[in-house]
C-alpha atoms as a PDB file:
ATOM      1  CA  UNK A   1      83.719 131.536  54.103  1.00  0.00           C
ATOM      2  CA  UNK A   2      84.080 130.635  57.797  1.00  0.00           C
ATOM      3  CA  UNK A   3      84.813 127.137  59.479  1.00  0.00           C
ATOM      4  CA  UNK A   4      83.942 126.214  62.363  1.00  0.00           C
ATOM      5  CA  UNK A   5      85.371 123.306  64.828  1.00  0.00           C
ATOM      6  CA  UNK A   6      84.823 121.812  68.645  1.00  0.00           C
ATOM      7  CA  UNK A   7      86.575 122.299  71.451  1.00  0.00           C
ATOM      8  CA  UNK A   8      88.213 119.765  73.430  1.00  0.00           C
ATOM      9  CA  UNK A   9      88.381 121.328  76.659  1.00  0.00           C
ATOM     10  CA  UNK A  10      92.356 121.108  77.691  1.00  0.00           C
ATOM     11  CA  UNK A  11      93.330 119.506  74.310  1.00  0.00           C
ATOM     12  CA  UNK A  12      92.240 122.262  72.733  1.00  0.00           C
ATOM     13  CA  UNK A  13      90.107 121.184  69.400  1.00  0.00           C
ATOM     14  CA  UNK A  14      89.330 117.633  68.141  1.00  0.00           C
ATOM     15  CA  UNK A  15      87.301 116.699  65.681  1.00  0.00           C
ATOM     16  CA  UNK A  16      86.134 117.736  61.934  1.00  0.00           C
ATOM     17  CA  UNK A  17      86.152 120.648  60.393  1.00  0.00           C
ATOM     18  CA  UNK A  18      83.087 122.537  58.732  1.00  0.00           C
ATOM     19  CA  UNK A  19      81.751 124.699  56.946  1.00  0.00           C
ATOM     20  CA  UNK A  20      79.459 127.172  58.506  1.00  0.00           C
ATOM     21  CA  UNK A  21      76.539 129.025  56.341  1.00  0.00           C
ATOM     22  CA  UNK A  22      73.714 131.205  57.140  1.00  0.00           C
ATOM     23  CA  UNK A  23      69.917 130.562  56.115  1.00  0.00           C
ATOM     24  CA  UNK A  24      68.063 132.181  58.815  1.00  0.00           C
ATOM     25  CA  UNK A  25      70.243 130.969  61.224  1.00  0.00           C
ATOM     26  CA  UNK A  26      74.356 129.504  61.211  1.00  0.00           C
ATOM     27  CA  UNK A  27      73.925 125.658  59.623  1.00  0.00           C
ATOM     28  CA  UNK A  28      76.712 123.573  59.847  1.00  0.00           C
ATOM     29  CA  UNK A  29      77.976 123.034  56.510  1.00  0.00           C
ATOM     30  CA  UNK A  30      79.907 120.332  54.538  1.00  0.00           C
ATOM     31  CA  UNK A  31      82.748 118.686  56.367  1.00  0.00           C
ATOM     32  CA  UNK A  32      86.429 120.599  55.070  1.00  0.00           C
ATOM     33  CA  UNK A  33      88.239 117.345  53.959  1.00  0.00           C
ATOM     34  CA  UNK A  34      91.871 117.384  55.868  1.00  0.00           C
ATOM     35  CA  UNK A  35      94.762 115.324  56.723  1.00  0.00           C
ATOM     36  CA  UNK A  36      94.016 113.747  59.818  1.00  0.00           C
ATOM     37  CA  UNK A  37      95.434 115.675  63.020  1.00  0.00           C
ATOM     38  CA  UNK A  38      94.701 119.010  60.813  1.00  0.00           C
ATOM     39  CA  UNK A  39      92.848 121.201  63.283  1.00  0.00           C
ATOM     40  CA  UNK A  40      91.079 124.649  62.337  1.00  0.00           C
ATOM     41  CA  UNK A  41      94.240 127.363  63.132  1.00  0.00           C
ATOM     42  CA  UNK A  42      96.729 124.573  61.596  1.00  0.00           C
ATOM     43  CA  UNK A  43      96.012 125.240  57.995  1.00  0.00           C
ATOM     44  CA  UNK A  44      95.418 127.263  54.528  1.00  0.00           C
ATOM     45  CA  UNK A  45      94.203 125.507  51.390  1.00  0.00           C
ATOM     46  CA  UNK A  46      96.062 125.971  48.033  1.00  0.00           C
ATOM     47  CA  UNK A  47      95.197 125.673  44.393  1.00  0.00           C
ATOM     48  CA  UNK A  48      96.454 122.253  42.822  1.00  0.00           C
ATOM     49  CA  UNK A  49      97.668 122.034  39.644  1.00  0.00           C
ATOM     50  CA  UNK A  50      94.561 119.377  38.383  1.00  0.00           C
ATOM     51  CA  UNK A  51      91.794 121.506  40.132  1.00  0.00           C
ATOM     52  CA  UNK A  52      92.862 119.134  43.415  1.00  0.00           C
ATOM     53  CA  UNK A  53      93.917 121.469  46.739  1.00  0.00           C
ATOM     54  CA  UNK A  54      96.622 120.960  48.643  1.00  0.00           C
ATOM     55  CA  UNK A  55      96.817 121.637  52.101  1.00  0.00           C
ATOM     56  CA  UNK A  56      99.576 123.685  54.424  1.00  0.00           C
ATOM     57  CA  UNK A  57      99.733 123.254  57.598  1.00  0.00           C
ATOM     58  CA  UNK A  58     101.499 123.647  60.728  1.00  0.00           C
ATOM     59  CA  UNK A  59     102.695 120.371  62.462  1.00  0.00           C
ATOM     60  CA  UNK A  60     102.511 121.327  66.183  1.00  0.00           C
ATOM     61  CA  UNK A  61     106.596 121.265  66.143  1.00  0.00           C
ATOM     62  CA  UNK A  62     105.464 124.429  63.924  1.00  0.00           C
ATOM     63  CA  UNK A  63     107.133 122.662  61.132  1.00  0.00           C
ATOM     64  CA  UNK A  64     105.218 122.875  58.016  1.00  0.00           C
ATOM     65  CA  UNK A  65     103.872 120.335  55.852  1.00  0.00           C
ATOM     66  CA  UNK A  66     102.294 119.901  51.938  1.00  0.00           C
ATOM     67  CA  UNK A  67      99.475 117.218  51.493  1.00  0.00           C
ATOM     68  CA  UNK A  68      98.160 116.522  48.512  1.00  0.00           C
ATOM     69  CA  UNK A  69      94.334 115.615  47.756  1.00  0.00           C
ATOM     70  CA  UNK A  70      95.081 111.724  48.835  1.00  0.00           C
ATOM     71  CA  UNK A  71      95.953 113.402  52.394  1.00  0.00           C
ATOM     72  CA  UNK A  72      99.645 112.029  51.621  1.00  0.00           C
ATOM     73  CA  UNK A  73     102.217 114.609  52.835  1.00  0.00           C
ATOM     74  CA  UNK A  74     104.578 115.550  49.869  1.00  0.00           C
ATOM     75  CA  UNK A  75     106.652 118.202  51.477  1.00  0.00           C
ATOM     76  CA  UNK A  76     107.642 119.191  55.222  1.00  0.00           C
ATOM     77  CA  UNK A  77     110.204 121.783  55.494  1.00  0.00           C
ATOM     78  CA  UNK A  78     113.606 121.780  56.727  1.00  0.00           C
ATOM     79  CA  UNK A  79     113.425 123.729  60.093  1.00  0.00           C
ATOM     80  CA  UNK A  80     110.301 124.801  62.599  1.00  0.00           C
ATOM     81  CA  UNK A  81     109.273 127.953  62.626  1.00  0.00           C
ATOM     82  CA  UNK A  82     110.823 128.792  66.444  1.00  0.00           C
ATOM     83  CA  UNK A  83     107.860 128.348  68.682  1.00  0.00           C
ATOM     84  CA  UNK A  84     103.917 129.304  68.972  1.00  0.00           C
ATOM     85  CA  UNK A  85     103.139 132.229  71.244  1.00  0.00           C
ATOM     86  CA  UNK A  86     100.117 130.407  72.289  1.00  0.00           C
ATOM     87  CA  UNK A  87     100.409 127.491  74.315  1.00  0.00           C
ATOM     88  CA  UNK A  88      98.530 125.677  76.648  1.00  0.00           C
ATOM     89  CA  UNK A  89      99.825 122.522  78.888  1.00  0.00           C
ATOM     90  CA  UNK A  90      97.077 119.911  78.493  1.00  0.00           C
ATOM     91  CA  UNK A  91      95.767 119.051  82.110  1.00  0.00           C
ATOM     92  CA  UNK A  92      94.280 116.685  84.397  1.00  0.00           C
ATOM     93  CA  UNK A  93      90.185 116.573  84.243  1.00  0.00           C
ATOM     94  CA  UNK A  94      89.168 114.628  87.168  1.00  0.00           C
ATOM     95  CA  UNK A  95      90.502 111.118  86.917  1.00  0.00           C
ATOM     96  CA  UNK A  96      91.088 110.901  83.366  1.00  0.00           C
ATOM     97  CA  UNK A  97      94.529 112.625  81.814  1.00  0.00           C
ATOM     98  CA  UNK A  98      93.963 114.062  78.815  1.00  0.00           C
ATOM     99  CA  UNK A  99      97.323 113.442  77.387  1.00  0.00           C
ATOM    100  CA  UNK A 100     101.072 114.980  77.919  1.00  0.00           C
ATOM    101  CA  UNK A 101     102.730 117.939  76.325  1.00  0.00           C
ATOM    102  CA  UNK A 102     100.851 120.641  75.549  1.00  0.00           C
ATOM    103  CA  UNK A 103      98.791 122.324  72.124  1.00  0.00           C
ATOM    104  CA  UNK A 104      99.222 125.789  70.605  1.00  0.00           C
ATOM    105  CA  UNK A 105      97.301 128.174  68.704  1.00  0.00           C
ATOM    106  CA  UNK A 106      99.053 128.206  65.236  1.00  0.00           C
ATOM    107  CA  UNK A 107     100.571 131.448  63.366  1.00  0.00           C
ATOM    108  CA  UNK A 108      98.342 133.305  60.906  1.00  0.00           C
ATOM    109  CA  UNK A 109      99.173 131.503  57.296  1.00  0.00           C
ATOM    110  CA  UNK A 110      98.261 134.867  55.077  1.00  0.00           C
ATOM    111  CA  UNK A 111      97.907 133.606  51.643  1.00  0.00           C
ATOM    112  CA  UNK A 112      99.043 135.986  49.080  1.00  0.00           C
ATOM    113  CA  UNK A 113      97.661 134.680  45.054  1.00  0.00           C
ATOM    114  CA  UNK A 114      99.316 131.245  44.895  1.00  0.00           C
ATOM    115  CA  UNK A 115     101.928 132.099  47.922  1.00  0.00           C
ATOM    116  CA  UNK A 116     101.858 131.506  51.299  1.00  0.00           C
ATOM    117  CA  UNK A 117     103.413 134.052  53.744  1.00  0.00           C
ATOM    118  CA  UNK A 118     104.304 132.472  57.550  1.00  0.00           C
ATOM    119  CA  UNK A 119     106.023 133.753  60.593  1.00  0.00           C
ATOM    120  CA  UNK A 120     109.626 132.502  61.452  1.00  0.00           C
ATOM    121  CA  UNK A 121     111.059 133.629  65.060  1.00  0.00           C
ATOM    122  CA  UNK A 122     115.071 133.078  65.842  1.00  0.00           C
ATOM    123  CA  UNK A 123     115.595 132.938  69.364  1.00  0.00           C
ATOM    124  CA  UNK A 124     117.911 135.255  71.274  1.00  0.00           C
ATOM    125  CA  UNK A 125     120.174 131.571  72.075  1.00  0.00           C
ATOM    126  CA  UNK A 126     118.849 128.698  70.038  1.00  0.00           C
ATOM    127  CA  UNK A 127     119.084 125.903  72.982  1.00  0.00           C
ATOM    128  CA  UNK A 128     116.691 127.702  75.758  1.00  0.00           C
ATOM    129  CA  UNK A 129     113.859 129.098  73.446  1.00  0.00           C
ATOM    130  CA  UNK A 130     111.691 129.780  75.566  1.00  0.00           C
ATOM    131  CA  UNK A 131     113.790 133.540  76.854  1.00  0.00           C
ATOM    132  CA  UNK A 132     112.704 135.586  73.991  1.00  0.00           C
ATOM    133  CA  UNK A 133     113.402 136.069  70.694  1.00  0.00           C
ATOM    134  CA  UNK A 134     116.152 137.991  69.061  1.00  0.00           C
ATOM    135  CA  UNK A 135     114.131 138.873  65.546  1.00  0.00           C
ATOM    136  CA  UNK A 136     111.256 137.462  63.596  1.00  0.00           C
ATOM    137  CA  UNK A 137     111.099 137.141  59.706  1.00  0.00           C
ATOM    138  CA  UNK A 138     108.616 136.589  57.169  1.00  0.00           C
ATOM    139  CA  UNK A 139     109.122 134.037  54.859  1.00  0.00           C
ATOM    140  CA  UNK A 140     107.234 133.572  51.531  1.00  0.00           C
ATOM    141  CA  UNK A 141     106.273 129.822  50.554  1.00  0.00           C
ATOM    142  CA  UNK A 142     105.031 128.690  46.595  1.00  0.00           C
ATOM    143  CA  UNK A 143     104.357 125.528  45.530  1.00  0.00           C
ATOM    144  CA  UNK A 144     105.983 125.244  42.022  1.00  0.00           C
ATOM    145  CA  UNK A 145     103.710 121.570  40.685  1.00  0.00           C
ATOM    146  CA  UNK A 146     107.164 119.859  41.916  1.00  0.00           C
ATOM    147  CA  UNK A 147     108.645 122.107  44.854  1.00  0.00           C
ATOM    148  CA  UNK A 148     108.731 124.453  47.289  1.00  0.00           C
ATOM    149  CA  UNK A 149     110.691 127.248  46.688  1.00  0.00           C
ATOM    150  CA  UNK A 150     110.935 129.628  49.656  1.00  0.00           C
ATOM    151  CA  UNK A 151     112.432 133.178  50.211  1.00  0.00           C
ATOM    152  CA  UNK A 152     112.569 135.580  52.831  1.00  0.00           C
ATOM    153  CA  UNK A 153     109.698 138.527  52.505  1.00  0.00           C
ATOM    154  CA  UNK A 154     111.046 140.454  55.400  1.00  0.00           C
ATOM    155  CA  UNK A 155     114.060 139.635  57.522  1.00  0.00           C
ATOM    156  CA  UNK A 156     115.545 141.198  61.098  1.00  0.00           C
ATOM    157  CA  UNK A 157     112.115 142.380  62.276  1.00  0.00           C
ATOM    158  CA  UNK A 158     112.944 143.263  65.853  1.00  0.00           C
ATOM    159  CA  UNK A 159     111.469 141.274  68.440  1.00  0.00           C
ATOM    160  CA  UNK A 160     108.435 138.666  68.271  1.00  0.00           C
ATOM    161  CA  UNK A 161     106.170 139.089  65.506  1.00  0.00           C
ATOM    162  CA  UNK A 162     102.302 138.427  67.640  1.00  0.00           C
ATOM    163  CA  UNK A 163     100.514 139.059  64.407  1.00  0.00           C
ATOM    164  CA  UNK A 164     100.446 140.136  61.109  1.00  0.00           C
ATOM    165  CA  UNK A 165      98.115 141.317  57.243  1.00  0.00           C
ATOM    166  CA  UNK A 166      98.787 142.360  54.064  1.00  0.00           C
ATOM    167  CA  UNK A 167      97.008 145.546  53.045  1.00  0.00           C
ATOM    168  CA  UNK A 168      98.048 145.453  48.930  1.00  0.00           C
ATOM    169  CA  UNK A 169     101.501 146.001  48.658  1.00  0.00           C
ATOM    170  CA  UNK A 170     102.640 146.859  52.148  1.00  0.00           C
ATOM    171  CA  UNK A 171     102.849 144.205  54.809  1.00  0.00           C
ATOM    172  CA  UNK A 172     102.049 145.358  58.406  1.00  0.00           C
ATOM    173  CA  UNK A 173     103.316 143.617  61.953  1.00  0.00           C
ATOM    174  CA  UNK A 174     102.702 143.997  65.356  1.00  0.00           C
ATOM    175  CA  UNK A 175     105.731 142.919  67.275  1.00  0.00           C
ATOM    176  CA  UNK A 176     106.496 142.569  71.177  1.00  0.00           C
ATOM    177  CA  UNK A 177     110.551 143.864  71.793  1.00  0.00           C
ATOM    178  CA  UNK A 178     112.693 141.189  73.517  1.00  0.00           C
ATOM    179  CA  UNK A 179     110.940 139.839  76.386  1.00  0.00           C
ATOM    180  CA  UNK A 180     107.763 142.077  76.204  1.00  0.00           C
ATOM    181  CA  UNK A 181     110.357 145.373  77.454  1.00  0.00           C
ATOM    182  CA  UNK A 182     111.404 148.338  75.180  1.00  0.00           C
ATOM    183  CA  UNK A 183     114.454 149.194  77.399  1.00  0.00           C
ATOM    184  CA  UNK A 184     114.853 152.708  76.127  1.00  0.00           C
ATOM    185  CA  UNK A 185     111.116 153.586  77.391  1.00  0.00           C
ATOM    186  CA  UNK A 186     112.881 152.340  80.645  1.00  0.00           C
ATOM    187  CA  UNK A 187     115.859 155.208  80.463  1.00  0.00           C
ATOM    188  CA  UNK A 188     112.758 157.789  79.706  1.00  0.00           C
ATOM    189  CA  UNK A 189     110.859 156.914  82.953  1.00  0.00           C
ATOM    190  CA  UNK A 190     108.059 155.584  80.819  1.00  0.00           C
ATOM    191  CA  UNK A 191     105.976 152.559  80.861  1.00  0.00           C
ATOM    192  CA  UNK A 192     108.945 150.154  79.123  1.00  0.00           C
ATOM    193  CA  UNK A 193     105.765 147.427  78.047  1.00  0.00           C
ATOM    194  CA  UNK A 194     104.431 147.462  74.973  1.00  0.00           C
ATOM    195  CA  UNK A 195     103.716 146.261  71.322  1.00  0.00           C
ATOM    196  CA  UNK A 196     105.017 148.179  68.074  1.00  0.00           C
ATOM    197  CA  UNK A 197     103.150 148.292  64.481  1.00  0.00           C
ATOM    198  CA  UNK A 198     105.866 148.310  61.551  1.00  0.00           C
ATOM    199  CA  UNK A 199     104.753 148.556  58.354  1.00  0.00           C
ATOM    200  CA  UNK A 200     106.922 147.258  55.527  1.00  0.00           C
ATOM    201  CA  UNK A 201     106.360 147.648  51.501  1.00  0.00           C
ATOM    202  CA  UNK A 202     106.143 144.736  49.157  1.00  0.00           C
ATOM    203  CA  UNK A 203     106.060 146.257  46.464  1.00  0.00           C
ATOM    204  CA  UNK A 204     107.307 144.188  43.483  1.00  0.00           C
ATOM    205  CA  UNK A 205     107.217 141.021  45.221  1.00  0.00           C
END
Protein backbone atom coordinates (compact mmCIF):
# COMPACT_ATOMS: atom_id res chain seq x y z
CA UNK A 1 0.00 0.00 0.00
CA UNK A 2 1.50 3.51 0.20
CA UNK A 3 1.84 5.93 3.30
CA UNK A 4 1.94 9.08 3.23
CA UNK A 5 3.35 11.81 5.90
CA UNK A 6 3.94 15.89 6.27
CA UNK A 7 6.70 17.74 5.91
CA UNK A 8 8.21 19.85 8.41
CA UNK A 9 10.04 22.20 6.40
CA UNK A 10 13.88 22.03 7.86
CA UNK A 11 12.99 19.22 10.36
CA UNK A 12 12.17 17.23 7.78
CA UNK A 13 8.71 15.21 8.64
CA UNK A 14 6.57 15.45 11.83
CA UNK A 15 3.58 14.13 12.43
CA UNK A 16 1.39 10.77 11.82
CA UNK A 17 1.60 8.45 9.49
CA UNK A 18 -1.22 7.25 6.99
CA UNK A 19 -2.50 5.34 4.89
CA UNK A 20 -3.24 6.62 1.49
CA UNK A 21 -6.15 4.94 -0.83
CA UNK A 22 -7.73 5.79 -4.02
CA UNK A 23 -11.65 6.19 -4.63
CA UNK A 24 -11.80 8.65 -7.33
CA UNK A 25 -9.28 10.56 -5.92
CA UNK A 26 -6.06 9.81 -3.06
CA UNK A 27 -8.10 9.75 0.59
CA UNK A 28 -6.13 9.80 3.46
CA UNK A 29 -6.45 6.59 5.10
CA UNK A 30 -6.25 5.12 8.66
CA UNK A 31 -3.49 6.46 10.83
CA UNK A 32 -0.22 3.59 10.72
CA UNK A 33 0.05 3.10 14.57
CA UNK A 34 4.00 3.74 15.49
CA UNK A 35 6.32 4.32 18.25
CA UNK A 36 6.43 7.83 18.78
CA UNK A 37 9.44 9.67 16.90
CA UNK A 38 8.85 6.83 14.06
CA UNK A 39 8.77 8.89 10.88
CA UNK A 40 7.79 7.45 7.30
CA UNK A 41 11.62 6.36 5.84
CA UNK A 42 12.46 5.15 9.60
CA UNK A 43 10.62 1.90 9.46
CA UNK A 44 9.31 -1.69 8.12
CA UNK A 45 6.54 -3.59 9.89
CA UNK A 46 7.01 -7.31 10.84
CA UNK A 47 4.76 -10.23 11.53
CA UNK A 48 4.33 -10.92 15.42
CA UNK A 49 4.11 -14.07 16.71
CA UNK A 50 0.16 -13.43 18.22
CA UNK A 51 -1.02 -11.72 14.92
CA UNK A 52 0.54 -8.32 16.80
CA UNK A 53 3.39 -6.39 14.39
CA UNK A 54 6.37 -5.31 15.47
CA UNK A 55 8.06 -2.48 14.23
CA UNK A 56 11.95 -1.86 12.92
CA UNK A 57 13.20 1.09 12.72
CA UNK A 58 16.07 3.26 12.38
CA UNK A 59 16.90 5.52 15.44
CA UNK A 60 18.44 8.61 13.75
CA UNK A 61 22.00 7.39 15.33
CA UNK A 62 21.01 4.71 12.49
CA UNK A 63 20.92 2.28 15.28
CA UNK A 64 18.09 -0.03 15.01
CA UNK A 65 15.37 -0.76 17.25
CA UNK A 66 12.35 -3.68 17.86
CA UNK A 67 8.97 -2.39 19.34
CA UNK A 68 6.47 -4.46 20.09
CA UNK A 69 2.56 -3.72 19.65
CA UNK A 70 2.57 -1.72 23.23
CA UNK A 71 5.17 0.69 21.31
CA UNK A 72 7.75 -0.65 24.08
CA UNK A 73 11.19 -1.15 22.45
CA UNK A 74 12.38 -4.82 23.07
CA UNK A 75 15.55 -4.83 21.10
CA UNK A 76 18.14 -2.08 19.81
CA UNK A 77 21.21 -3.42 18.36
CA UNK A 78 24.68 -3.31 19.37
CA UNK A 79 26.36 -0.86 16.85
CA UNK A 80 24.86 1.97 14.21
CA UNK A 81 24.83 1.29 10.97
CA UNK A 82 27.90 3.99 10.01
CA UNK A 83 26.03 7.02 8.86
CA UNK A 84 22.93 8.14 6.48
CA UNK A 85 23.92 9.47 3.07
CA UNK A 86 21.16 11.89 3.40
CA UNK A 87 21.41 14.57 5.74
CA UNK A 88 20.16 17.80 6.21
CA UNK A 89 21.31 20.45 9.10
CA UNK A 90 18.02 21.75 10.53
CA UNK A 91 18.03 25.66 10.09
CA UNK A 92 16.96 28.92 11.22
CA UNK A 93 13.26 30.03 9.84
CA UNK A 94 12.96 33.58 10.63
CA UNK A 95 13.08 34.09 14.36
CA UNK A 96 12.17 30.80 15.49
CA UNK A 97 15.07 27.83 15.52
CA UNK A 98 13.80 24.84 14.62
CA UNK A 99 16.04 22.76 16.71
CA UNK A 100 19.97 21.64 16.59
CA UNK A 101 21.62 18.76 14.85
CA UNK A 102 20.41 17.75 11.86
CA UNK A 103 17.73 14.73 10.27
CA UNK A 104 18.47 12.13 7.60
CA UNK A 105 16.69 10.21 5.11
CA UNK A 106 16.90 6.57 6.43
CA UNK A 107 18.40 3.39 4.43
CA UNK A 108 15.99 1.24 2.42
CA UNK A 109 14.84 -1.67 5.10
CA UNK A 110 14.10 -4.48 2.16
CA UNK A 111 12.11 -7.06 3.87
CA UNK A 112 12.77 -10.47 2.65
CA UNK A 113 9.65 -13.26 4.14
CA UNK A 114 10.10 -12.79 7.90
CA UNK A 115 13.81 -11.11 7.48
CA UNK A 116 14.89 -7.86 7.31
CA UNK A 117 17.90 -6.94 5.08
CA UNK A 118 19.72 -3.27 6.06
CA UNK A 119 22.76 -1.45 4.92
CA UNK A 120 25.93 -1.34 7.21
CA UNK A 121 28.89 1.12 5.99
CA UNK A 122 32.58 0.82 7.81
CA UNK A 123 34.36 3.88 7.42
CA UNK A 124 37.77 4.17 5.79
CA UNK A 125 39.07 5.41 9.80
CA UNK A 126 36.33 4.89 12.33
CA UNK A 127 36.91 8.37 14.35
CA UNK A 128 36.37 11.00 11.27
CA UNK A 129 33.36 9.30 9.43
CA UNK A 130 32.46 11.63 7.58
CA UNK A 131 35.83 10.96 4.69
CA UNK A 132 34.33 8.05 3.01
CA UNK A 133 33.80 4.72 3.50
CA UNK A 134 36.12 1.82 3.11
CA UNK A 135 33.22 -1.03 2.27
CA UNK A 136 29.55 -1.48 2.88
CA UNK A 137 27.82 -4.84 3.91
CA UNK A 138 24.50 -6.21 4.00
CA UNK A 139 23.36 -7.61 6.97
CA UNK A 140 20.28 -9.90 7.37
CA UNK A 141 18.03 -9.29 10.62
CA UNK A 142 15.10 -12.12 11.99
CA UNK A 143 13.23 -11.87 14.82
CA UNK A 144 13.23 -15.41 16.39
CA UNK A 145 9.71 -14.76 19.15
CA UNK A 146 12.76 -14.12 21.73
CA UNK A 147 15.81 -12.64 19.64
CA UNK A 148 17.47 -11.23 17.05
CA UNK A 149 19.73 -13.25 15.37
CA UNK A 150 21.74 -11.41 12.70
CA UNK A 151 24.24 -12.50 9.92
CA UNK A 152 26.03 -10.95 7.26
CA UNK A 153 24.18 -11.35 3.59
CA UNK A 154 27.01 -9.76 1.76
CA UNK A 155 30.26 -8.48 3.18
CA UNK A 156 33.38 -6.20 1.59
CA UNK A 157 31.14 -4.51 -0.99
CA UNK A 158 33.49 -1.82 -2.21
CA UNK A 159 32.65 1.58 -1.48
CA UNK A 160 29.20 3.17 -0.20
CA UNK A 161 26.25 1.21 -0.86
CA UNK A 162 23.48 4.48 -2.12
CA UNK A 163 20.83 1.90 -2.70
CA UNK A 164 19.79 -1.40 -3.03
CA UNK A 165 16.57 -4.57 -4.18
CA UNK A 166 16.21 -7.96 -4.23
CA UNK A 167 15.12 -9.38 -7.57
CA UNK A 168 14.42 -13.36 -6.27
CA UNK A 169 17.51 -14.80 -5.43
CA UNK A 170 20.10 -12.27 -6.50
CA UNK A 171 20.58 -9.08 -4.56
CA UNK A 172 21.58 -5.98 -6.63
CA UNK A 173 23.60 -2.60 -5.30
CA UNK A 174 24.47 0.52 -6.56
CA UNK A 175 27.59 1.70 -4.85
CA UNK A 176 29.67 5.10 -5.05
CA UNK A 177 33.84 4.04 -4.85
CA UNK A 178 35.66 5.82 -1.98
CA UNK A 179 34.86 9.35 -1.98
CA UNK A 180 32.60 9.40 -5.15
CA UNK A 181 36.27 8.70 -7.43
CA UNK A 182 37.12 5.40 -9.27
CA UNK A 183 40.90 6.22 -9.37
CA UNK A 184 41.72 3.82 -12.15
CA UNK A 185 39.15 5.78 -14.59
CA UNK A 186 41.62 8.59 -13.46
CA UNK A 187 44.96 6.63 -14.93
CA UNK A 188 42.64 6.03 -18.26
CA UNK A 189 41.98 9.79 -18.83
CA UNK A 190 38.33 9.12 -18.22
CA UNK A 191 35.68 10.75 -16.26
CA UNK A 192 36.97 9.08 -12.63
CA UNK A 193 33.01 9.93 -11.11
CA UNK A 194 30.66 7.55 -11.02
CA UNK A 195 28.29 4.86 -9.45
CA UNK A 196 28.70 0.94 -10.05
CA UNK A 197 25.70 -1.78 -10.11
CA UNK A 198 26.97 -5.23 -8.53
CA UNK A 199 24.82 -7.85 -8.52
CA UNK A 200 25.28 -10.62 -5.96
CA UNK A 201 23.34 -14.20 -5.71
CA UNK A 202 21.45 -15.31 -2.67
CA UNK A 203 20.75 -18.20 -3.53
CA UNK A 204 20.13 -20.58 -0.59
CA UNK A 205 19.86 -17.97 1.89
Amino acid sequence: GLIAQASAGPDGYSGDVFTVKWDGDLKLGEKVKLPKGINIYDFVVLPGESKENLVLAYDDAGFLNLYDAKGLRVWRSATGNGGFLTTFKRQETGAIYSGSGSWSVKDRLVQRNREVLAVNRVPLVEMAKGIGYKKSQIKDYWWNGFSMEESLLVDDIRGSIQDYALAGDKVMVLTSPFMGVKFDKILKGENPLGVVLYIYSITGR
